[in-house]
Protein backbone atom coordinates (compact mmCIF):
# COMPACT_ATOMS: atom_id res chain seq x y z
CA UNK A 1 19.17 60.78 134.65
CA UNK A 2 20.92 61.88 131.72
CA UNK A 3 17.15 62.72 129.93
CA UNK A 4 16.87 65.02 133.01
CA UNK A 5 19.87 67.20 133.24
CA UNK A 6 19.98 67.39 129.14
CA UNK A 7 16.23 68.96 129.50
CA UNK A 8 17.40 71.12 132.65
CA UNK A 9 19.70 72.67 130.42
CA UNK A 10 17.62 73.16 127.38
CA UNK A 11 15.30 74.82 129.68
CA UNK A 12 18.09 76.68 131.02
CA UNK A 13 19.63 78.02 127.93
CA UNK A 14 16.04 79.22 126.49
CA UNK A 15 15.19 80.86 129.98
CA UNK A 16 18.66 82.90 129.22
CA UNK A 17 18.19 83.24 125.49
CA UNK A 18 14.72 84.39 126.52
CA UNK A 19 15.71 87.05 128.95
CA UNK A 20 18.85 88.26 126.92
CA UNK A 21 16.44 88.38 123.85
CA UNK A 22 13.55 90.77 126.01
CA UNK A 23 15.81 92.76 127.45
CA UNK A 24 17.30 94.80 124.37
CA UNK A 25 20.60 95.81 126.09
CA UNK A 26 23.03 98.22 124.71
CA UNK A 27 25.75 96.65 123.53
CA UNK A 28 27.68 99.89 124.52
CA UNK A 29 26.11 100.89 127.96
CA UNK A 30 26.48 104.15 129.06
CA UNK A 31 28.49 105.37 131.86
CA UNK A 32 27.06 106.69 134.95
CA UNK A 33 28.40 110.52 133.95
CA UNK A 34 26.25 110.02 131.59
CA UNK A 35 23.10 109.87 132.98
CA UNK A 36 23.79 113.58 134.99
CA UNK A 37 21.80 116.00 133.62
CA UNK A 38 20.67 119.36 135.29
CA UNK A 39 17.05 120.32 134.88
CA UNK A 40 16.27 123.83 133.28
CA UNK A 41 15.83 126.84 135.42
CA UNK A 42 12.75 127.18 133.20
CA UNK A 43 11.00 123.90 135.10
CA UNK A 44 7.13 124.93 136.25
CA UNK A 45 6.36 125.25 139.35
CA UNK A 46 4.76 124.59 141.85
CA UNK A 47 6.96 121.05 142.25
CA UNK A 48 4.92 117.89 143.23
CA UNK A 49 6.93 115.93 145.67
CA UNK A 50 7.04 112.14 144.93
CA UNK A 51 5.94 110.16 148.23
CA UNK A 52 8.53 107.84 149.59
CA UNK A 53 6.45 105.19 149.43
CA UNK A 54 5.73 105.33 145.87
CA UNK A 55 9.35 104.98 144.24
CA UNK A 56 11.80 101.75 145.00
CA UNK A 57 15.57 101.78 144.35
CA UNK A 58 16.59 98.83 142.06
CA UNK A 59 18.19 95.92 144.02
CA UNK A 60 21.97 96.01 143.89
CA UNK A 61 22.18 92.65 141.93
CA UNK A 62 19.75 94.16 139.79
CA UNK A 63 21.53 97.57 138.41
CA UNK A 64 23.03 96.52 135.63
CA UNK A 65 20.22 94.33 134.26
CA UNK A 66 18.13 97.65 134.76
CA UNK A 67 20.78 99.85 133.10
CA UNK A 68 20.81 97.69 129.99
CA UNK A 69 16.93 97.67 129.64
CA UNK A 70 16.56 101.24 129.78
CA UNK A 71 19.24 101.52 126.85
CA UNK A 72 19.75 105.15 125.65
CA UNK A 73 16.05 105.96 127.08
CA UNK A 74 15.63 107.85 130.57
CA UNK A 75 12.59 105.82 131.22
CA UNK A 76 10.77 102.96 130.59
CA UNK A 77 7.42 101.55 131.46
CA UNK A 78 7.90 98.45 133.66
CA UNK A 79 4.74 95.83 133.96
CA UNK A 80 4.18 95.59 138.31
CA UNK A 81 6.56 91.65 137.83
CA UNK A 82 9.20 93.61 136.01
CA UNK A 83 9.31 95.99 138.43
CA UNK A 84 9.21 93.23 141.91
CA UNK A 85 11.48 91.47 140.04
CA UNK A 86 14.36 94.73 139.78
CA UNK A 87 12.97 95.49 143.41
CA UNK A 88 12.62 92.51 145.25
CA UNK A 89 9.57 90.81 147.43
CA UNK A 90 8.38 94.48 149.21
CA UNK A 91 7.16 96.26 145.79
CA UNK A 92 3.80 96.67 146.27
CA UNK A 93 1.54 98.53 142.95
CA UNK A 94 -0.66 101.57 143.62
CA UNK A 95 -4.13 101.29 141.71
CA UNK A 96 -4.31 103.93 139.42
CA UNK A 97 -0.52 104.82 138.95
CA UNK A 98 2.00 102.52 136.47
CA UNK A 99 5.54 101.46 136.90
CA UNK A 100 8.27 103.26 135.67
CA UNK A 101 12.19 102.56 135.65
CA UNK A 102 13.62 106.18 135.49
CA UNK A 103 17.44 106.69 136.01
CA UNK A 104 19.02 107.62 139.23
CA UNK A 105 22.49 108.44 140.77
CA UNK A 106 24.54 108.10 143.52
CA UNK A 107 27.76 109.58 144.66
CA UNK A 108 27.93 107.91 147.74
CA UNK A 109 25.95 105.66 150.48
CA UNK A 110 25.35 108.22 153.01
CA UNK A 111 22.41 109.69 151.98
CA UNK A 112 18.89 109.64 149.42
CA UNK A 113 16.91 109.79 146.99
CA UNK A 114 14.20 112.23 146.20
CA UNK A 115 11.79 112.65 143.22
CA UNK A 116 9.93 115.85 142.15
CA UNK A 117 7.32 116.40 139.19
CA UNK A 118 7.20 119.66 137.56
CA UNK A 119 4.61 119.01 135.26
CA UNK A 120 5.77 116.21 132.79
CA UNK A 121 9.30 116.70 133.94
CA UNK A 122 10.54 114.52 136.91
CA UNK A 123 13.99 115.14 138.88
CA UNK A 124 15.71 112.08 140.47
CA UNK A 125 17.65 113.85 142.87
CA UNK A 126 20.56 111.91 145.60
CA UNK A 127 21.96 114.17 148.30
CA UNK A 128 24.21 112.85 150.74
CA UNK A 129 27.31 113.96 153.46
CA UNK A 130 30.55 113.16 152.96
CA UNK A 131 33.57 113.69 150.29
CA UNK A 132 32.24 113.47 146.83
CA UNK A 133 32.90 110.83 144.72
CA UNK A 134 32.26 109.41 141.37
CA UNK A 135 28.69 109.13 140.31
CA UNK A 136 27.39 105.27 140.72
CA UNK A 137 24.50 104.24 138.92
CA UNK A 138 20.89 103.77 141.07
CA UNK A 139 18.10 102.98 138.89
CA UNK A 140 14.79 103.63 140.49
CA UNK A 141 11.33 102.44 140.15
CA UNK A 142 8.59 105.37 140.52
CA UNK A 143 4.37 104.82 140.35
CA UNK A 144 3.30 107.42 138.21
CA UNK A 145 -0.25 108.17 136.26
CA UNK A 146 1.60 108.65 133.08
CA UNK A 147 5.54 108.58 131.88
CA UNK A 148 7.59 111.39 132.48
CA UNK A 149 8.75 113.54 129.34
CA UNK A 150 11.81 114.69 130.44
CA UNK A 151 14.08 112.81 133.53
CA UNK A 152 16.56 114.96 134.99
CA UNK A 153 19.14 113.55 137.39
CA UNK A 154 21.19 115.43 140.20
CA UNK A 155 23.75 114.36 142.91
CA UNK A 156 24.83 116.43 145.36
CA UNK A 157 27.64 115.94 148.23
CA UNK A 158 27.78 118.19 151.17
CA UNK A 159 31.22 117.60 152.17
């Protein structure tokens, strides 16, 4: 019996060591203010809308661990396990497009998320009702063809 729980937690403690290792947090994460950042009135148009169905909010036990692998970047290019794994059991891949965790805000729970591409450039943008609050962070997951160069994010409270 002993054998058994002394190899449970070797296991254990490399699975951790493992993901701690891969995931190449910041030991300094940012803060959600942070991550607010107003596109240019210079953005091309015409604006692509992102389909619904082809961007996932990260599971709430799964912010943080999505905060610290994007780091300092804006996005990062997720294999499809990464990103069912930050999403849960209903992410389902689009042939064709890849994975990408992009950061998102929130300022509070009454309202959501939409994503427009203006060329390379792709605004995460949370609207809601209600009195504004501090922003909150909301990774997303978004299919795209290729990575975005630029990732502007918005929040906006109609109060």
């Amino acid at each position: 019996m002993k054998t058994c729980v002394g190899i449970a937690m070797m296991v254990l403690a490399v699975t951790i060591a493992g993901n701690t290792l891969s995931l190449g947090a910041d030991p300094n994460p940012p803060s959600p203010k942070d991550w607010l950042k107003n596109p240019p009135e210079t953005l091309s148009t015409p604006a692509t809308e992102v389909a619904e169905t082809n961007f996932y909010v990260v599971g709430l036990t799964h912010v943080y661990t999505a905060v610290g692998w994007l780091g300092g970047n804006s996005s990062k290019e997720l294999t499809p396990e990464q990103a069912k794994y930050l999403t849960g059991h209903y992410y389902r891949q689009d042939n064709g497009k890849k994975a990408f965790l992009v950061r998102g805000l929130f300022s509070n729970e009454t309202g959501k998320h939409s994503l427009k591409l203006y060329g390379d450039s792709l605004v995460v943008r949370h609207d809601s009702l209600g009195r504004s609050d501090k922003p909150n962070f909301s990774p997303i997951i978004v299919q795209l063809e290729k990575a975005p160069k630029n990732v502007y994010v918005v929040i906006s409270v109609a109060e």
